[in-house]
PDB file of N, CA and C in Angstrom:
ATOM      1  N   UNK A   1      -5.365  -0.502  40.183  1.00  0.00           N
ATOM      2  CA  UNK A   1      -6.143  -1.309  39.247  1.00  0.00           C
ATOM      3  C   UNK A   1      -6.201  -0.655  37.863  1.00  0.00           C
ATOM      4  N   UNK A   2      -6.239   0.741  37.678  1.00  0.00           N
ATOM      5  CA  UNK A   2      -6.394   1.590  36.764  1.00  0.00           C
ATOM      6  C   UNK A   2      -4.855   1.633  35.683  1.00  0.00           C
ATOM      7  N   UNK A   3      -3.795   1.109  36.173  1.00  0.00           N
ATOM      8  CA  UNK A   3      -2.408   1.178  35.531  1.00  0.00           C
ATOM      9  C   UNK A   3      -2.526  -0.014  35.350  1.00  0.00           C
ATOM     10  N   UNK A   4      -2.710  -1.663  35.489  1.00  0.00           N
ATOM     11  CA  UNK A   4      -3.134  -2.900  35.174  1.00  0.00           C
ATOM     12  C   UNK A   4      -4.111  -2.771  33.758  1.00  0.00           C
ATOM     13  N   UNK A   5      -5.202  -2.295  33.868  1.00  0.00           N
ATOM     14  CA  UNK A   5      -6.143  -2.071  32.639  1.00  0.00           C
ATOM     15  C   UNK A   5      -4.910  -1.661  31.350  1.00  0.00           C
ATOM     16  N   UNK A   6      -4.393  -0.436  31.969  1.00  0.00           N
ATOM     17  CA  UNK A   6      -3.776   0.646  30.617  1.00  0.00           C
ATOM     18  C   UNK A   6      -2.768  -0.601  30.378  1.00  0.00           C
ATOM     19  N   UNK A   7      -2.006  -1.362  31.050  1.00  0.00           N
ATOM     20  CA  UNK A   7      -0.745  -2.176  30.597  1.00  0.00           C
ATOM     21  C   UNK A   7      -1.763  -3.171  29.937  1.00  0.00           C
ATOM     22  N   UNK A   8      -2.617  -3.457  30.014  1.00  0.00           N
ATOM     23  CA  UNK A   8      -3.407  -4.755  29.367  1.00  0.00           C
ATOM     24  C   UNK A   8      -3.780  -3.839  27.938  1.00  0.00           C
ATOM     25  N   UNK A   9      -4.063  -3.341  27.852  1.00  0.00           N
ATOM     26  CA  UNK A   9      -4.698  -2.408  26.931  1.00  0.00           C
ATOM     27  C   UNK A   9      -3.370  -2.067  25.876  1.00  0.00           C
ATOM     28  N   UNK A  10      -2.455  -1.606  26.380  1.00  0.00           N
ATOM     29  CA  UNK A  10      -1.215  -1.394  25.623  1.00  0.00           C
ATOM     30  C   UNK A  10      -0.612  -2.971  25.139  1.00  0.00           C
ATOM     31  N   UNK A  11      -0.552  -3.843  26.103  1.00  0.00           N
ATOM     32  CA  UNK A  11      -0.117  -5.305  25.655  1.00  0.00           C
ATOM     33  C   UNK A  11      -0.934  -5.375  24.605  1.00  0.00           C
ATOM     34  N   UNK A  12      -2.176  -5.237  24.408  1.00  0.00           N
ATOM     35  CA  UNK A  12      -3.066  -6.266  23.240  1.00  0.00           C
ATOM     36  C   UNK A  12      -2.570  -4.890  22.051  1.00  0.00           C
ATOM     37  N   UNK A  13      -2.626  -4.037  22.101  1.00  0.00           N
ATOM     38  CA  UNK A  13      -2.567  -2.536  20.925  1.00  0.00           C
ATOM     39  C   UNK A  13      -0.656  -3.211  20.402  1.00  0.00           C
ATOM     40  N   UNK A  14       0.001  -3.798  21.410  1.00  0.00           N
ATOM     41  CA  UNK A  14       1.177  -4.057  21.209  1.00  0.00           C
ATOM     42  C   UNK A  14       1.607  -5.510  19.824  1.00  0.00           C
ATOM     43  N   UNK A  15       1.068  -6.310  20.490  1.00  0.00           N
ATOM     44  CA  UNK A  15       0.373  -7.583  20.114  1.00  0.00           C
ATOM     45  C   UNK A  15      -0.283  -7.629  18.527  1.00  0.00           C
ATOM     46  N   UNK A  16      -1.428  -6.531  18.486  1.00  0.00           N
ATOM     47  CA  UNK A  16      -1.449  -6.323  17.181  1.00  0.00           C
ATOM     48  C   UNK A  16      -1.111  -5.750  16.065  1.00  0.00           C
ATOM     49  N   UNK A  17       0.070  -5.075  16.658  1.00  0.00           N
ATOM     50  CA  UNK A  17       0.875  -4.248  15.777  1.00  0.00           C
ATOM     51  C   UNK A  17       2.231  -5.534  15.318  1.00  0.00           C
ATOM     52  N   UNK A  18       2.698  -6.188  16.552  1.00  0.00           N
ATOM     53  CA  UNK A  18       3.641  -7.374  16.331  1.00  0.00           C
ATOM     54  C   UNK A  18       3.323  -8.387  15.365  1.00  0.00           C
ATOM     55  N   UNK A  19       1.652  -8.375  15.184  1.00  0.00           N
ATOM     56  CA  UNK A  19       1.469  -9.244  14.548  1.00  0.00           C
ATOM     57  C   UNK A  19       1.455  -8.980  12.867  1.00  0.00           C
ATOM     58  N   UNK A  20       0.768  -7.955  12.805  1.00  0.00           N
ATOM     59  CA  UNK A  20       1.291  -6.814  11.203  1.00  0.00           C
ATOM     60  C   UNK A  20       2.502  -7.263  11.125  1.00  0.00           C
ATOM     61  N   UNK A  21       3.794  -6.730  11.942  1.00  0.00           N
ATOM     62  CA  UNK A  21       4.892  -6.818  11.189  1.00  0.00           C
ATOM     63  C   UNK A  21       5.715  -7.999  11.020  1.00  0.00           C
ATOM     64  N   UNK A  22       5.100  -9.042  11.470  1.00  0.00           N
ATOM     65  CA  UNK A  22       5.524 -10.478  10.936  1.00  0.00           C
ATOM     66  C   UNK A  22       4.462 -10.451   9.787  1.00  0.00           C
ATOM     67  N   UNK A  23       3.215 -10.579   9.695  1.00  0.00           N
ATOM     68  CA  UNK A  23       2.981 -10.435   8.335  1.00  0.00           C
ATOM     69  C   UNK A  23       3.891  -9.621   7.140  1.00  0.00           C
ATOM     70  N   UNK A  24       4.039  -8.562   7.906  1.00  0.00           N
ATOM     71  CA  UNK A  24       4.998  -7.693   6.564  1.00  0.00           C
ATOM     72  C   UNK A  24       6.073  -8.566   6.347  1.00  0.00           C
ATOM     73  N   UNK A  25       7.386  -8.840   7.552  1.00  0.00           N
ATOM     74  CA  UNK A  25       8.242  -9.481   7.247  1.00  0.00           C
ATOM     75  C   UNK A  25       8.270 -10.379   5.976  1.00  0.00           C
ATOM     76  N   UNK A  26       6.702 -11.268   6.092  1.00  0.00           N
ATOM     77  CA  UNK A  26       7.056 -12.487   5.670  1.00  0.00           C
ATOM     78  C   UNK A  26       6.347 -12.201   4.404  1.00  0.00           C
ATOM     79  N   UNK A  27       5.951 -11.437   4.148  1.00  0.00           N
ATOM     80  CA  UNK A  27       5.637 -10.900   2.645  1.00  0.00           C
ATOM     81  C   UNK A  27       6.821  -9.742   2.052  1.00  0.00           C
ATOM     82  N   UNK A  28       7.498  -9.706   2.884  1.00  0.00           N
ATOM     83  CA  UNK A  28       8.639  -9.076   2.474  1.00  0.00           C
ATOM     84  C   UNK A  28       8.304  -7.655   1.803  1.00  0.00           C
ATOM     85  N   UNK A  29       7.463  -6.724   2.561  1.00  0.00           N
ATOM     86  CA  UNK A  29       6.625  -5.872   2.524  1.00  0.00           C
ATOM     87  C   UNK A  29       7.851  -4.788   3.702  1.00  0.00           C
ATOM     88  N   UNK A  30       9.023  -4.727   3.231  1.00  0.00           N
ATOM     89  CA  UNK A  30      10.165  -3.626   4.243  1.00  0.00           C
ATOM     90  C   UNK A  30       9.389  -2.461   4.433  1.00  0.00           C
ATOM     91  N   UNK A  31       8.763  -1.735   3.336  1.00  0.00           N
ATOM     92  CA  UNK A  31       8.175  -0.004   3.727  1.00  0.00           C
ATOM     93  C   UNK A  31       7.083  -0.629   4.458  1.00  0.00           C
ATOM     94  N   UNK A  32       6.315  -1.232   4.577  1.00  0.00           N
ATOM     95  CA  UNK A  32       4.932  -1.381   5.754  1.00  0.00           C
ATOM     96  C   UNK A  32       5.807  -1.926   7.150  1.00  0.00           C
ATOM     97  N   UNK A  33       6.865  -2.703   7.593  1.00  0.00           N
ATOM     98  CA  UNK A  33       7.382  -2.856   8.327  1.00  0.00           C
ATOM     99  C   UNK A  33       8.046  -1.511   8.946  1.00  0.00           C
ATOM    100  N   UNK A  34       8.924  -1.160   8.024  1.00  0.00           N
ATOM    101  CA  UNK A  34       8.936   0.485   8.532  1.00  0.00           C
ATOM    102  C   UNK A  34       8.080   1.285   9.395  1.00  0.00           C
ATOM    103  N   UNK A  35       7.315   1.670   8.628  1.00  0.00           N
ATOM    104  CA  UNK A  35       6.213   2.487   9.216  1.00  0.00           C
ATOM    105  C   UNK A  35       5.509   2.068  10.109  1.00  0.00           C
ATOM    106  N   UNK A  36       5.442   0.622  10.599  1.00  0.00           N
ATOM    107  CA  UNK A  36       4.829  -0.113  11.731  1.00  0.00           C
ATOM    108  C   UNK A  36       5.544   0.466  13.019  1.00  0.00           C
ATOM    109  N   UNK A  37       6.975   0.242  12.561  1.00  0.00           N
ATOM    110  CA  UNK A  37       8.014   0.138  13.914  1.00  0.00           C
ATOM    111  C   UNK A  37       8.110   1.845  14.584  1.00  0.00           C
ATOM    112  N   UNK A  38       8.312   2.608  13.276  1.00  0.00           N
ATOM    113  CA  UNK A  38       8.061   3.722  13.392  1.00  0.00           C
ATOM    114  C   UNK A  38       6.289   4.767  14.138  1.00  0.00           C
ATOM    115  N   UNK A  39       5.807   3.793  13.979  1.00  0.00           N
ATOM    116  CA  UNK A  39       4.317   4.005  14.721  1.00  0.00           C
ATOM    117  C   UNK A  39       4.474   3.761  16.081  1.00  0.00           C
ATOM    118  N   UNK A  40       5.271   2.531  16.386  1.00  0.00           N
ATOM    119  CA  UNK A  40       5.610   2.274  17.668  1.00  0.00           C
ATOM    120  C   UNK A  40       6.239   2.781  18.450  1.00  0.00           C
ATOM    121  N   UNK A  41       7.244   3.604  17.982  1.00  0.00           N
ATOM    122  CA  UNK A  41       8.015   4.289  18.483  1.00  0.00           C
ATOM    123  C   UNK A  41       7.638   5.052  18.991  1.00  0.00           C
ATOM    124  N   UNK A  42       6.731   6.266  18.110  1.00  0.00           N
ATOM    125  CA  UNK A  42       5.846   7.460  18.419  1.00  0.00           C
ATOM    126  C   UNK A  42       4.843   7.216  19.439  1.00  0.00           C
ATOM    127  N   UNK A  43       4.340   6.086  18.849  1.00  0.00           N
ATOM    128  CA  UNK A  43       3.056   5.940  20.380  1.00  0.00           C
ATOM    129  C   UNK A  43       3.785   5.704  21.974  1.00  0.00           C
ATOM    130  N   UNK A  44       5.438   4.931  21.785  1.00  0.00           N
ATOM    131  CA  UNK A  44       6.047   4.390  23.245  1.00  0.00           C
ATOM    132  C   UNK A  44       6.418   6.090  23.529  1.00  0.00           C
ATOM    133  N   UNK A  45       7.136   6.667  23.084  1.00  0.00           N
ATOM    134  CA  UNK A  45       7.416   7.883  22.923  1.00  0.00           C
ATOM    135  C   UNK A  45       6.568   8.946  23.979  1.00  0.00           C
ATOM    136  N   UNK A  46       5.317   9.054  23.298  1.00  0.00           N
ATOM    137  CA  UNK A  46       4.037   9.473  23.535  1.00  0.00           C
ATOM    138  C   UNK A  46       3.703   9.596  24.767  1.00  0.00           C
ATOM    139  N   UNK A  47       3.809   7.792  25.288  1.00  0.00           N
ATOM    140  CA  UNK A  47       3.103   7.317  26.297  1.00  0.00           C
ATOM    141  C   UNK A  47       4.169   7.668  27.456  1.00  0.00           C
ATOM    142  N   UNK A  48       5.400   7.665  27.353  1.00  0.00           N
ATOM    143  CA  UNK A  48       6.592   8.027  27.962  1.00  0.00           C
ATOM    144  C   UNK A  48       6.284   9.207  28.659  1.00  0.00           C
ATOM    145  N   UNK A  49       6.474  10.356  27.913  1.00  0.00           N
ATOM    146  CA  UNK A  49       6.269  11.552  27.672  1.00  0.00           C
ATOM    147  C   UNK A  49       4.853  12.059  28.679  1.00  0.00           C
ATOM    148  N   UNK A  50       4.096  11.407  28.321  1.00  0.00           N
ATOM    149  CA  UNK A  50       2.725  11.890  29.197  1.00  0.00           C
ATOM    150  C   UNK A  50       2.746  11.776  30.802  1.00  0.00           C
TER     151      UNK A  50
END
């Protein structure tokens, strides 16, 4: 039940990061898109890793 929570928890943290970088996209905002994807990386990374 405890790995269900963390995947729900990571889906929505996921979700609102996806949603930033369609905002960036569509403001055509490339360095905040960057650094979004690059956040993501580090946190999947992270979570990998642990």
């Amino acid at each position: 039940m405890e790995d269900m929570k963390e995947f729900v928890a990571y889906s929505k943290k996921l979700l609102r990061v996806l949603k930033k970088i369609k905002s960036a996209l569509q403001n055509k905002d490339y360095t905040e898109v960057e650094k979004l994807v690059d956040e993501l990386i580090e946190d999947t990374e992270g979570d990998i890793q642990a």
